[in-house]
PDB file of N, CA and C in Angstrom:
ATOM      1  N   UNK A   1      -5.340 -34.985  53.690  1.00  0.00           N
ATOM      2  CA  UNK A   1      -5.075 -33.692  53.081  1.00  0.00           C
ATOM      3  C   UNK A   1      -3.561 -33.468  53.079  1.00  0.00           C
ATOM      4  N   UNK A   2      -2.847 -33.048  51.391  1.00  0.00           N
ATOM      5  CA  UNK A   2      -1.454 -32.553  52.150  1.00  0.00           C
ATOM      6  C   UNK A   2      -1.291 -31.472  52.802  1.00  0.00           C
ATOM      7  N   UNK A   3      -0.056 -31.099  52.819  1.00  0.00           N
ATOM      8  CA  UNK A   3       0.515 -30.328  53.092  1.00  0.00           C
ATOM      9  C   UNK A   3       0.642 -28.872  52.148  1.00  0.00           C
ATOM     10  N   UNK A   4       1.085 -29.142  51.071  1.00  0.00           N
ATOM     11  CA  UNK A   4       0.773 -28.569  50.714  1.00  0.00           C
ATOM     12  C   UNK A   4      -0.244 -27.850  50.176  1.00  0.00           C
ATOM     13  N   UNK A   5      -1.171 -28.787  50.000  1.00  0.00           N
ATOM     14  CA  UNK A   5      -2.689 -28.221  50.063  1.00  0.00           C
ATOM     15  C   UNK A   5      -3.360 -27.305  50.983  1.00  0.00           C
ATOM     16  N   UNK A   6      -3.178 -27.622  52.479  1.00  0.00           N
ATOM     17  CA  UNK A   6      -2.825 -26.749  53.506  1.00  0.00           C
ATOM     18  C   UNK A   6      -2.356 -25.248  53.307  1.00  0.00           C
ATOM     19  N   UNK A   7      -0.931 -25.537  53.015  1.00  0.00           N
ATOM     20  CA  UNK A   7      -0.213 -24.332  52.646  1.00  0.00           C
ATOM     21  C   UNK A   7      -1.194 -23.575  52.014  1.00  0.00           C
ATOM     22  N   UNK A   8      -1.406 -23.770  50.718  1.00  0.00           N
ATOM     23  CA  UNK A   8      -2.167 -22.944  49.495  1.00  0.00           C
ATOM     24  C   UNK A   8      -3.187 -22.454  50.277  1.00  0.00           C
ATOM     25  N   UNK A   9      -4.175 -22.931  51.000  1.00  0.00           N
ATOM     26  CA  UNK A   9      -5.327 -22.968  51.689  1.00  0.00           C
ATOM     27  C   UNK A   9      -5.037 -21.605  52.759  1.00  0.00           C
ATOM     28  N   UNK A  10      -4.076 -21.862  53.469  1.00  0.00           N
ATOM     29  CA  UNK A  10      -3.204 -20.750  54.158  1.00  0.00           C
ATOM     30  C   UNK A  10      -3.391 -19.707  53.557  1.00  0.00           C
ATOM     31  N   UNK A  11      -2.134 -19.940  52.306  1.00  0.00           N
ATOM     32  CA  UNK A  11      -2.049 -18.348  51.651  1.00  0.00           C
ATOM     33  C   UNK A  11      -3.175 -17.417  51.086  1.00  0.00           C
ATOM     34  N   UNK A  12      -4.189 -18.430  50.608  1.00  0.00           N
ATOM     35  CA  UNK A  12      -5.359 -17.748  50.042  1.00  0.00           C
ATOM     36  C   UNK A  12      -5.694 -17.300  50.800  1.00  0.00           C
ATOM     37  N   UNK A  13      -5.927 -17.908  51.974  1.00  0.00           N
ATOM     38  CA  UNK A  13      -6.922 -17.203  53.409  1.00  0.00           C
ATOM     39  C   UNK A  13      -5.815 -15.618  53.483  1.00  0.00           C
ATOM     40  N   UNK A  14      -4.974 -15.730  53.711  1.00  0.00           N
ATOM     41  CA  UNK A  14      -4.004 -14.677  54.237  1.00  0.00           C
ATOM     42  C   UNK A  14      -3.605 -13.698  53.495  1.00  0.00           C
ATOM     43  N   UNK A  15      -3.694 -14.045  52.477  1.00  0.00           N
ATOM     44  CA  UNK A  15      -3.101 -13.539  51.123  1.00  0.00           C
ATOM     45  C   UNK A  15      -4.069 -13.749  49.400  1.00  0.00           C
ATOM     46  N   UNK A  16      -5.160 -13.184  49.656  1.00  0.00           N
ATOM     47  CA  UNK A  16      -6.013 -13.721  48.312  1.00  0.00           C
ATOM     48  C   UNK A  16      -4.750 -13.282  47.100  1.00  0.00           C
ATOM     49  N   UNK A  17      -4.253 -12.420  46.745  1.00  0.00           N
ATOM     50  CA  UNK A  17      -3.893 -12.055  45.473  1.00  0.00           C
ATOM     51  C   UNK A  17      -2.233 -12.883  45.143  1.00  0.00           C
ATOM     52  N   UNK A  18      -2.123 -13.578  46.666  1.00  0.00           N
ATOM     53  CA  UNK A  18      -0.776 -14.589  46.189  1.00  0.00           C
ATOM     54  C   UNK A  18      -1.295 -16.005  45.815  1.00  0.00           C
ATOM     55  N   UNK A  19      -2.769 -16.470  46.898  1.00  0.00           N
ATOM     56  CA  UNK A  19      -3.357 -17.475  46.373  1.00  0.00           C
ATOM     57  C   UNK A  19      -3.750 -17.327  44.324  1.00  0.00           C
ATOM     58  N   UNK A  20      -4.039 -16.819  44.064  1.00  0.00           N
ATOM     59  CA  UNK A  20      -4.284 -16.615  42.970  1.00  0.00           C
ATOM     60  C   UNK A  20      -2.786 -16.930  41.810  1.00  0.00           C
ATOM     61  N   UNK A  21      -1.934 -16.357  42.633  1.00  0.00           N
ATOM     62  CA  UNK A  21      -0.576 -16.428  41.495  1.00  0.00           C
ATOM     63  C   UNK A  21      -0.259 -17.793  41.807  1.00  0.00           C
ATOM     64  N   UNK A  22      -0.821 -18.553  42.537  1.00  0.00           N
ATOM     65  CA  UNK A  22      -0.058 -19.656  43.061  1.00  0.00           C
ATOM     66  C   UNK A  22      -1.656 -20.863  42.103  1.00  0.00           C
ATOM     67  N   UNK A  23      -2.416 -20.481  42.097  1.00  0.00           N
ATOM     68  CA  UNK A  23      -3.572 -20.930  41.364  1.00  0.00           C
ATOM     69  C   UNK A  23      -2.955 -21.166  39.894  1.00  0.00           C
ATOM     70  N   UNK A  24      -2.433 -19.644  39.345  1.00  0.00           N
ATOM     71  CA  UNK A  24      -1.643 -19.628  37.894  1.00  0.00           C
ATOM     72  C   UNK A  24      -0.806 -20.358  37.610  1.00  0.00           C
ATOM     73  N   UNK A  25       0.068 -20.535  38.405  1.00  0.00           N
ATOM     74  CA  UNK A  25       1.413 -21.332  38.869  1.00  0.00           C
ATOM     75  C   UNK A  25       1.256 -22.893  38.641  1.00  0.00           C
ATOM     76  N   UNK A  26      -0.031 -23.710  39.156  1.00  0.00           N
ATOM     77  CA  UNK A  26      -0.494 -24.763  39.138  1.00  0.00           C
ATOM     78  C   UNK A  26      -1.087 -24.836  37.682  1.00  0.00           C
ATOM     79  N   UNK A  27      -1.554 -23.987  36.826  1.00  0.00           N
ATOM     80  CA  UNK A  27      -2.076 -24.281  35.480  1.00  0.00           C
ATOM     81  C   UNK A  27      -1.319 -24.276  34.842  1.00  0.00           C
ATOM     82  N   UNK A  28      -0.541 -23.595  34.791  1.00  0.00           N
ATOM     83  CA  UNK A  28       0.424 -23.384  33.733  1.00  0.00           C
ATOM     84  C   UNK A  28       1.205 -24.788  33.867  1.00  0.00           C
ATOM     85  N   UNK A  29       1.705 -25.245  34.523  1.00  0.00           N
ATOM     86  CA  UNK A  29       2.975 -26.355  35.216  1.00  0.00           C
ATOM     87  C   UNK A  29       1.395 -27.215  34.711  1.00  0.00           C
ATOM     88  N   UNK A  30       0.345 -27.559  34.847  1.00  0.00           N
ATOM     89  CA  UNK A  30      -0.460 -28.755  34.554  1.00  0.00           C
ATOM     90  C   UNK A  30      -0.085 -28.890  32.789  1.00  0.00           C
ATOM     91  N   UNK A  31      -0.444 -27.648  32.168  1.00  0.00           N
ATOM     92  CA  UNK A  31      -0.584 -27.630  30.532  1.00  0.00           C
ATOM     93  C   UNK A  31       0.875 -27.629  29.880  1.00  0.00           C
ATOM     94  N   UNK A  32       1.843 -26.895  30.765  1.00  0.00           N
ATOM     95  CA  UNK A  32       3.624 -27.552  30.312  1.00  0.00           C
ATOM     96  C   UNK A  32       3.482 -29.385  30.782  1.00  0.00           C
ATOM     97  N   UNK A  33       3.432 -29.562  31.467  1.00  0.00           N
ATOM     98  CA  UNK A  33       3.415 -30.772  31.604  1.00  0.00           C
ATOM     99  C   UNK A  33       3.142 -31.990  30.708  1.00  0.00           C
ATOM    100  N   UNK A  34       1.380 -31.648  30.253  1.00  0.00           N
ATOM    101  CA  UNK A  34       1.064 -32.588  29.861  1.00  0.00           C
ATOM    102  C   UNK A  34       1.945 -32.379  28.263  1.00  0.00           C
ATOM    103  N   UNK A  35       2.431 -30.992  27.752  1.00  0.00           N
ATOM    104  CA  UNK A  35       3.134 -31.094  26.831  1.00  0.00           C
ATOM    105  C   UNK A  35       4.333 -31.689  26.877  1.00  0.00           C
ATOM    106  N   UNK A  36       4.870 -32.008  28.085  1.00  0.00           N
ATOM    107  CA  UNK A  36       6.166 -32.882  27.991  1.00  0.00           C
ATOM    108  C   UNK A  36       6.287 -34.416  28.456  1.00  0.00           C
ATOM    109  N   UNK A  37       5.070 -34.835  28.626  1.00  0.00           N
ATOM    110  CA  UNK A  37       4.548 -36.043  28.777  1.00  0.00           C
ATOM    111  C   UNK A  37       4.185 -36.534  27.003  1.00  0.00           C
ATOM    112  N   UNK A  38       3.721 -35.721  26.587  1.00  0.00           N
ATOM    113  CA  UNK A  38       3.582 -36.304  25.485  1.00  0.00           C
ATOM    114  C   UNK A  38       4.559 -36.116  24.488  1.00  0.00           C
ATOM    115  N   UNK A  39       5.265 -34.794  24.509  1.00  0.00           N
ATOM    116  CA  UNK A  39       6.779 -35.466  23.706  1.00  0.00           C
ATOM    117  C   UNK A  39       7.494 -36.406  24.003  1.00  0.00           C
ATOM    118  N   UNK A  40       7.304 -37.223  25.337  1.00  0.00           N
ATOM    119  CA  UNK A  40       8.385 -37.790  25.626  1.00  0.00           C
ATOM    120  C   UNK A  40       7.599 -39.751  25.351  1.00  0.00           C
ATOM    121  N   UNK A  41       6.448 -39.604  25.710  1.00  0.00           N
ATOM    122  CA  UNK A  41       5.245 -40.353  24.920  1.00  0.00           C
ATOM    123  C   UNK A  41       5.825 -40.697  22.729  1.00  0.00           C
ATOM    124  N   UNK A  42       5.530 -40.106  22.385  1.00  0.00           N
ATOM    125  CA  UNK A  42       6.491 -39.573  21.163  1.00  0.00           C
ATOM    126  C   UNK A  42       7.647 -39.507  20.806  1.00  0.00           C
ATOM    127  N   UNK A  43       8.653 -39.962  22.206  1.00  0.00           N
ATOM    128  CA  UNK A  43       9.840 -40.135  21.777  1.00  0.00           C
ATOM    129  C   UNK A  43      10.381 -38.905  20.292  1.00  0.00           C
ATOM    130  N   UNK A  44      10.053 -37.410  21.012  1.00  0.00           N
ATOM    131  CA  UNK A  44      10.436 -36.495  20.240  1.00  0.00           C
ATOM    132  C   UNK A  44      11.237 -35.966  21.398  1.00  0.00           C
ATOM    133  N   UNK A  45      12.726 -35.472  20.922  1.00  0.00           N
ATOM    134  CA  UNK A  45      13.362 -34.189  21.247  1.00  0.00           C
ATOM    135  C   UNK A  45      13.145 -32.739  21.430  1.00  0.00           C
ATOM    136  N   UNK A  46      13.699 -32.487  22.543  1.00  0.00           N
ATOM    137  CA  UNK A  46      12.783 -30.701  22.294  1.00  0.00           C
ATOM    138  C   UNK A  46      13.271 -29.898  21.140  1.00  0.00           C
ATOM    139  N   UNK A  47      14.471 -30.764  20.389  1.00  0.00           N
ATOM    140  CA  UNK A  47      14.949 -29.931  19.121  1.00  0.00           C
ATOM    141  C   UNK A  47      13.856 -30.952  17.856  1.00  0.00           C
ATOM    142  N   UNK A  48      13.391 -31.628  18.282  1.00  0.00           N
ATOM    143  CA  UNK A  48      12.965 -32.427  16.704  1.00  0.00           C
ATOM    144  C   UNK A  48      11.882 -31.212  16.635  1.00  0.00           C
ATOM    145  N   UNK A  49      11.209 -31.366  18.611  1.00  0.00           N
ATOM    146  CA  UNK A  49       9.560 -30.717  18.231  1.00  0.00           C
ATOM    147  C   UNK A  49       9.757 -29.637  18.117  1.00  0.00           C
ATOM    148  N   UNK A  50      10.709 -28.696  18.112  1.00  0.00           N
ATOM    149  CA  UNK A  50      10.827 -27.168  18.222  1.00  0.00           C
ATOM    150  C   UNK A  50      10.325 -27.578  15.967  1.00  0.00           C
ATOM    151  N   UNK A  51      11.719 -28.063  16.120  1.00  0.00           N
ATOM    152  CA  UNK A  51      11.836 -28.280  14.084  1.00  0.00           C
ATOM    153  C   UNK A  51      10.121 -28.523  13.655  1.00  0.00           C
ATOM    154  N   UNK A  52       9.381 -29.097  14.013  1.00  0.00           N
ATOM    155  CA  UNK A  52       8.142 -29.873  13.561  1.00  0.00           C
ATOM    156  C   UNK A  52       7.746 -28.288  13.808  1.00  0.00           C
ATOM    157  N   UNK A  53       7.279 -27.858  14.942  1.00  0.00           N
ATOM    158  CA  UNK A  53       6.894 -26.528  15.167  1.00  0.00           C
ATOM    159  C   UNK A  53       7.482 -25.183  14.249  1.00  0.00           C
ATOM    160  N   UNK A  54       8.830 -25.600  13.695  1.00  0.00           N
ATOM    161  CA  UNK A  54       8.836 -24.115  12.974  1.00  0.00           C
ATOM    162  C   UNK A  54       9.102 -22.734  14.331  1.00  0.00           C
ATOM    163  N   UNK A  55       9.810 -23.727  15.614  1.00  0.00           N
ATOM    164  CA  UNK A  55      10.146 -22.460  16.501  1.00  0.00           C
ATOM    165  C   UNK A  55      11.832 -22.788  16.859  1.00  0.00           C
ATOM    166  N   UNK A  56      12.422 -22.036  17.497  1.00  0.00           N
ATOM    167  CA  UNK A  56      13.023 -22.177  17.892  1.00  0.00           C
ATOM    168  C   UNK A  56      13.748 -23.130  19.129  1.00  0.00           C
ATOM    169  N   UNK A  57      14.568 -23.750  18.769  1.00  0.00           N
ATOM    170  CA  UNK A  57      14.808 -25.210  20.394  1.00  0.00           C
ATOM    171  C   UNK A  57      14.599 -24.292  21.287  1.00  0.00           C
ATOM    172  N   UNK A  58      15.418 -23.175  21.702  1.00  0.00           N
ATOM    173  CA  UNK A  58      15.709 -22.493  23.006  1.00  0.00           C
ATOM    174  C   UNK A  58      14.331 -22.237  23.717  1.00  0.00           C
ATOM    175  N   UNK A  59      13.468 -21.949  22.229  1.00  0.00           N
ATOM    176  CA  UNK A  59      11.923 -21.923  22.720  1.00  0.00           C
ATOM    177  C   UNK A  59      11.377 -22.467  23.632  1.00  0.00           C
ATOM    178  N   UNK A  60      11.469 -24.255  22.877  1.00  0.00           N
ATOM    179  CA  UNK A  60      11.228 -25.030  23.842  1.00  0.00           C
ATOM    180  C   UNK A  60      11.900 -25.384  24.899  1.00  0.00           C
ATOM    181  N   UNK A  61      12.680 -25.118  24.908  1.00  0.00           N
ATOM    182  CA  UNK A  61      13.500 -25.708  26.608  1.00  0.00           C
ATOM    183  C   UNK A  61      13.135 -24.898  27.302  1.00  0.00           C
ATOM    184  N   UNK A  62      12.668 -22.969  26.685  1.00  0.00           N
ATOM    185  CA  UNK A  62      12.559 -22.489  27.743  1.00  0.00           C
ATOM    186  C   UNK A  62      11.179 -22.913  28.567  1.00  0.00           C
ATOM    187  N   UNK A  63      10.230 -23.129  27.592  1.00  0.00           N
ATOM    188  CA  UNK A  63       8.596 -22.901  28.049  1.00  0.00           C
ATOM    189  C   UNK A  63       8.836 -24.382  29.092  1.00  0.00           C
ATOM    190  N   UNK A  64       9.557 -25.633  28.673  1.00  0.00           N
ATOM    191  CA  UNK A  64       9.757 -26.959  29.407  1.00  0.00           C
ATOM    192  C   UNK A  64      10.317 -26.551  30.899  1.00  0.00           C
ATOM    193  N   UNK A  65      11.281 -25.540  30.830  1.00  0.00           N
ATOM    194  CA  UNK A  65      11.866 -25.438  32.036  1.00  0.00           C
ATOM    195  C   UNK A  65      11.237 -24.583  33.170  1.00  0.00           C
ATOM    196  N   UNK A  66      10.176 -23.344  32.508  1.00  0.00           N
ATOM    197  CA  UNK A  66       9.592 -22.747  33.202  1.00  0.00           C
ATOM    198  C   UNK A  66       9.809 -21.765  32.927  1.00  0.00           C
ATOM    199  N   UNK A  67      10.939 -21.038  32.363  1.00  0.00           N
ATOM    200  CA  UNK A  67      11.936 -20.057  32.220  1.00  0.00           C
ATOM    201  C   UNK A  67      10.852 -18.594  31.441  1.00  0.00           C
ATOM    202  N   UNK A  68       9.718 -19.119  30.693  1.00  0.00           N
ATOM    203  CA  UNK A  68       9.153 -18.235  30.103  1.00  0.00           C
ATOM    204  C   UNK A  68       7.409 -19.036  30.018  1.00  0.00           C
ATOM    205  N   UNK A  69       6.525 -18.434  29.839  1.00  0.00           N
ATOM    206  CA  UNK A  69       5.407 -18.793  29.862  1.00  0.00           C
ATOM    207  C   UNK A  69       4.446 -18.957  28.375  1.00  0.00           C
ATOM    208  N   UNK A  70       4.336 -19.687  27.212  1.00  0.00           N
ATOM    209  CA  UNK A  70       4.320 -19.710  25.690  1.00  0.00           C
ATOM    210  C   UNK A  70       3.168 -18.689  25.674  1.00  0.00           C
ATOM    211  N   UNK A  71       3.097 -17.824  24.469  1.00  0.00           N
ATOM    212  CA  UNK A  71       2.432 -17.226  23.589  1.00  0.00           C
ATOM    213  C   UNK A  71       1.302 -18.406  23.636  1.00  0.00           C
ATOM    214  N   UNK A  72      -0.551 -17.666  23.279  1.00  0.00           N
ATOM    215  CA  UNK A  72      -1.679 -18.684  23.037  1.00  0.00           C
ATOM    216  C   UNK A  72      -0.999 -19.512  21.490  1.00  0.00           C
ATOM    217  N   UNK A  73      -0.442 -18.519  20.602  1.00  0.00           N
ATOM    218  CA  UNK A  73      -0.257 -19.105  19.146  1.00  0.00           C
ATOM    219  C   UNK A  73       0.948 -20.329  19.217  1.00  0.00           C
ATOM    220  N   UNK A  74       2.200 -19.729  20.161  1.00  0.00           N
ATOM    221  CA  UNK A  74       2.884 -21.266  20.326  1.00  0.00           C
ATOM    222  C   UNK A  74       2.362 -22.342  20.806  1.00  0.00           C
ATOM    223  N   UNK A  75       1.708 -22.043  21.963  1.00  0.00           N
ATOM    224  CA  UNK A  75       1.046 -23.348  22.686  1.00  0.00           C
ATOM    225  C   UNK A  75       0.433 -23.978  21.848  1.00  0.00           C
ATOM    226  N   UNK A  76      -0.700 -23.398  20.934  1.00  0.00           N
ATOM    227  CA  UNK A  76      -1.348 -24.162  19.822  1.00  0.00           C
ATOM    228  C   UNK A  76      -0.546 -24.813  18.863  1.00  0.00           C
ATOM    229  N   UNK A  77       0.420 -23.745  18.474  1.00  0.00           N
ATOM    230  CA  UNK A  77       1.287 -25.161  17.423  1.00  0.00           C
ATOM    231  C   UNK A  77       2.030 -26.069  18.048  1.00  0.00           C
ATOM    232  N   UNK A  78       2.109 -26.159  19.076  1.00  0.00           N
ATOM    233  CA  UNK A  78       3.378 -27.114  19.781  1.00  0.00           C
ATOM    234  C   UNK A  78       2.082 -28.197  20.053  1.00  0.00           C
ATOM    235  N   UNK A  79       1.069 -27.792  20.969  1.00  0.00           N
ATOM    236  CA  UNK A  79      -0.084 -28.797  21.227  1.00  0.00           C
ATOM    237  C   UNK A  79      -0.290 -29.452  19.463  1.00  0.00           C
ATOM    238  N   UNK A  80      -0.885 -28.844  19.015  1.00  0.00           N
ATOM    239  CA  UNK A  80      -1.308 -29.532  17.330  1.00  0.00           C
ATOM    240  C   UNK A  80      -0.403 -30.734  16.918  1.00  0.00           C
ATOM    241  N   UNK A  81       0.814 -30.211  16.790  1.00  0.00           N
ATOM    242  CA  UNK A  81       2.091 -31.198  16.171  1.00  0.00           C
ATOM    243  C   UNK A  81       2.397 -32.370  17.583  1.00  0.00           C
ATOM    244  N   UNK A  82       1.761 -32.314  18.697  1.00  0.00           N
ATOM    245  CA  UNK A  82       1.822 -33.183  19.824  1.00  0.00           C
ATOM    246  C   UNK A  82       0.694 -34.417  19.949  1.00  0.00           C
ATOM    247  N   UNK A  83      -0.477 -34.050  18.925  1.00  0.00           N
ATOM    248  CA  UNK A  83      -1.574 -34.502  18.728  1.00  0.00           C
ATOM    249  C   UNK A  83      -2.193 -33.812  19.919  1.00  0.00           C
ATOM    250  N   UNK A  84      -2.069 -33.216  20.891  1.00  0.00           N
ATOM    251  CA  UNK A  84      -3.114 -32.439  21.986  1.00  0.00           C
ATOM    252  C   UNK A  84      -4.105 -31.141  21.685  1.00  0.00           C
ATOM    253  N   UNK A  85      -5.122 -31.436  22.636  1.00  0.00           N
ATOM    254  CA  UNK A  85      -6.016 -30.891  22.260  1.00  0.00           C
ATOM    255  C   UNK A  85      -6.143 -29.902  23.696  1.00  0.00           C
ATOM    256  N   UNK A  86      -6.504 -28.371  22.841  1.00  0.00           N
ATOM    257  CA  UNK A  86      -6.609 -27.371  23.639  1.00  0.00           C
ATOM    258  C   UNK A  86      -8.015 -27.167  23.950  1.00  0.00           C
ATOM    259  N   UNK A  87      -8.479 -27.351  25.410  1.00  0.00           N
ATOM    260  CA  UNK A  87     -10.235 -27.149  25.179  1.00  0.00           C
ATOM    261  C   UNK A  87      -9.965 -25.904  26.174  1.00  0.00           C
ATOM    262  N   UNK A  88     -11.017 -25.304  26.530  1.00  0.00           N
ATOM    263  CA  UNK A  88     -12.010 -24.250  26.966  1.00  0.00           C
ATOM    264  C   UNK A  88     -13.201 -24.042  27.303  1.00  0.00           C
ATOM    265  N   UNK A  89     -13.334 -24.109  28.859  1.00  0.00           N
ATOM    266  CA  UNK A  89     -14.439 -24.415  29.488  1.00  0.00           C
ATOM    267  C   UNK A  89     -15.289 -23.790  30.336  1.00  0.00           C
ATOM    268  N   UNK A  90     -16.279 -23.256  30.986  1.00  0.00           N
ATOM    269  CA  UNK A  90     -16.685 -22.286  32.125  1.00  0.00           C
ATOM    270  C   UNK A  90     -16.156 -23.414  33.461  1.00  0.00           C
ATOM    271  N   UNK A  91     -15.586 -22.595  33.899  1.00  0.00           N
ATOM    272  CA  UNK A  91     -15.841 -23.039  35.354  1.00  0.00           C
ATOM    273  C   UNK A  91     -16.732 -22.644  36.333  1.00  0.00           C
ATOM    274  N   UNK A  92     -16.916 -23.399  37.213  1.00  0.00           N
ATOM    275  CA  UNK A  92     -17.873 -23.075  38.264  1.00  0.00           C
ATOM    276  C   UNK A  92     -18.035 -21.622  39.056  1.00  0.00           C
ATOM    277  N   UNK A  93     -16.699 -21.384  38.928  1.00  0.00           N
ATOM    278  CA  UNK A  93     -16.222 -20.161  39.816  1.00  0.00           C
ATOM    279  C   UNK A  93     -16.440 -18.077  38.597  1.00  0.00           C
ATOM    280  N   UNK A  94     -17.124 -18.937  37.347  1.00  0.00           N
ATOM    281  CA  UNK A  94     -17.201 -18.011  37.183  1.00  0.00           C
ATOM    282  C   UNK A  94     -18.010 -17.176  37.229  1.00  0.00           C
ATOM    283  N   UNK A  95     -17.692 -15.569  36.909  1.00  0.00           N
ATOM    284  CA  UNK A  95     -18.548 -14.453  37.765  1.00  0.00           C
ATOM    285  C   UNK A  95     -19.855 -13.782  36.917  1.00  0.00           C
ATOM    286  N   UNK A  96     -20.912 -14.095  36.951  1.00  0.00           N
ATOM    287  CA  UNK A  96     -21.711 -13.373  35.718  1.00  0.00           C
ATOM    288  C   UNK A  96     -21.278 -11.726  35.360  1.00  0.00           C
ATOM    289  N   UNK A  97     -21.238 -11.759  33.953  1.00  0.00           N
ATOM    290  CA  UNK A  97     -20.763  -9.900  33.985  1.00  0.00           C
ATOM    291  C   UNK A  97     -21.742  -8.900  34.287  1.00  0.00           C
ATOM    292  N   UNK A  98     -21.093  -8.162  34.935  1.00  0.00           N
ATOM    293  CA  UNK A  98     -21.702  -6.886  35.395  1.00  0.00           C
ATOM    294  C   UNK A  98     -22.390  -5.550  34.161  1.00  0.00           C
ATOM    295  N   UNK A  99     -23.685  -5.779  34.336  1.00  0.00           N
ATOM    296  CA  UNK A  99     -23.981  -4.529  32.788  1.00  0.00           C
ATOM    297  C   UNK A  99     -23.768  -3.042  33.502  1.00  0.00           C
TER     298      UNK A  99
END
């Protein structure tokens, strides 16, 4: 087990509503990621793919660096023009709604 796994494990216990931001924290950084794995897969620039996208570079460097978190509509065009695919799934953890 790491360490940091630990940690997280910690904070949730201690702290449910920081475990959670730290849950967010890990998705977001998984789905930037795999978007900069595959520009770089692609041998695209964050100025070619901003251009292909129709957004702004600063855009992309910011969402790459962390600096801002993309709009659902950017993520989709930046994923599309990356060839990636956006899925959507139940997870286990989810809560049946309350009538």
């Amino acid at each position: 087990m790491s360490d940091w796994k630990k940690y997280k494990d910690h904070v949730r216990a201690t702290n449910p509503e920081i475990g959670k931001d730290l849950d967010e924290v890990e998705e977001i950084s998984a789905i930037v990621g795999a978007m900069i794995e595959q520009r770089h897969n692609l041998e695209l620039s964050q100025r070619e793919l901003a251009e292909l996208c129709g957004i702004p570079h600063s855009s992309v460097a910011r969402i790459e660096s962390g600096k801002t978190t993309p709009n659902l509509s950017t993520l989709l065009k930046i994923f599309n023009k990356l060839g990636l695919e956006f899925t959507v799934r139940p997870t286990v953890k989810a809560a049946k709604p309350m009538r």
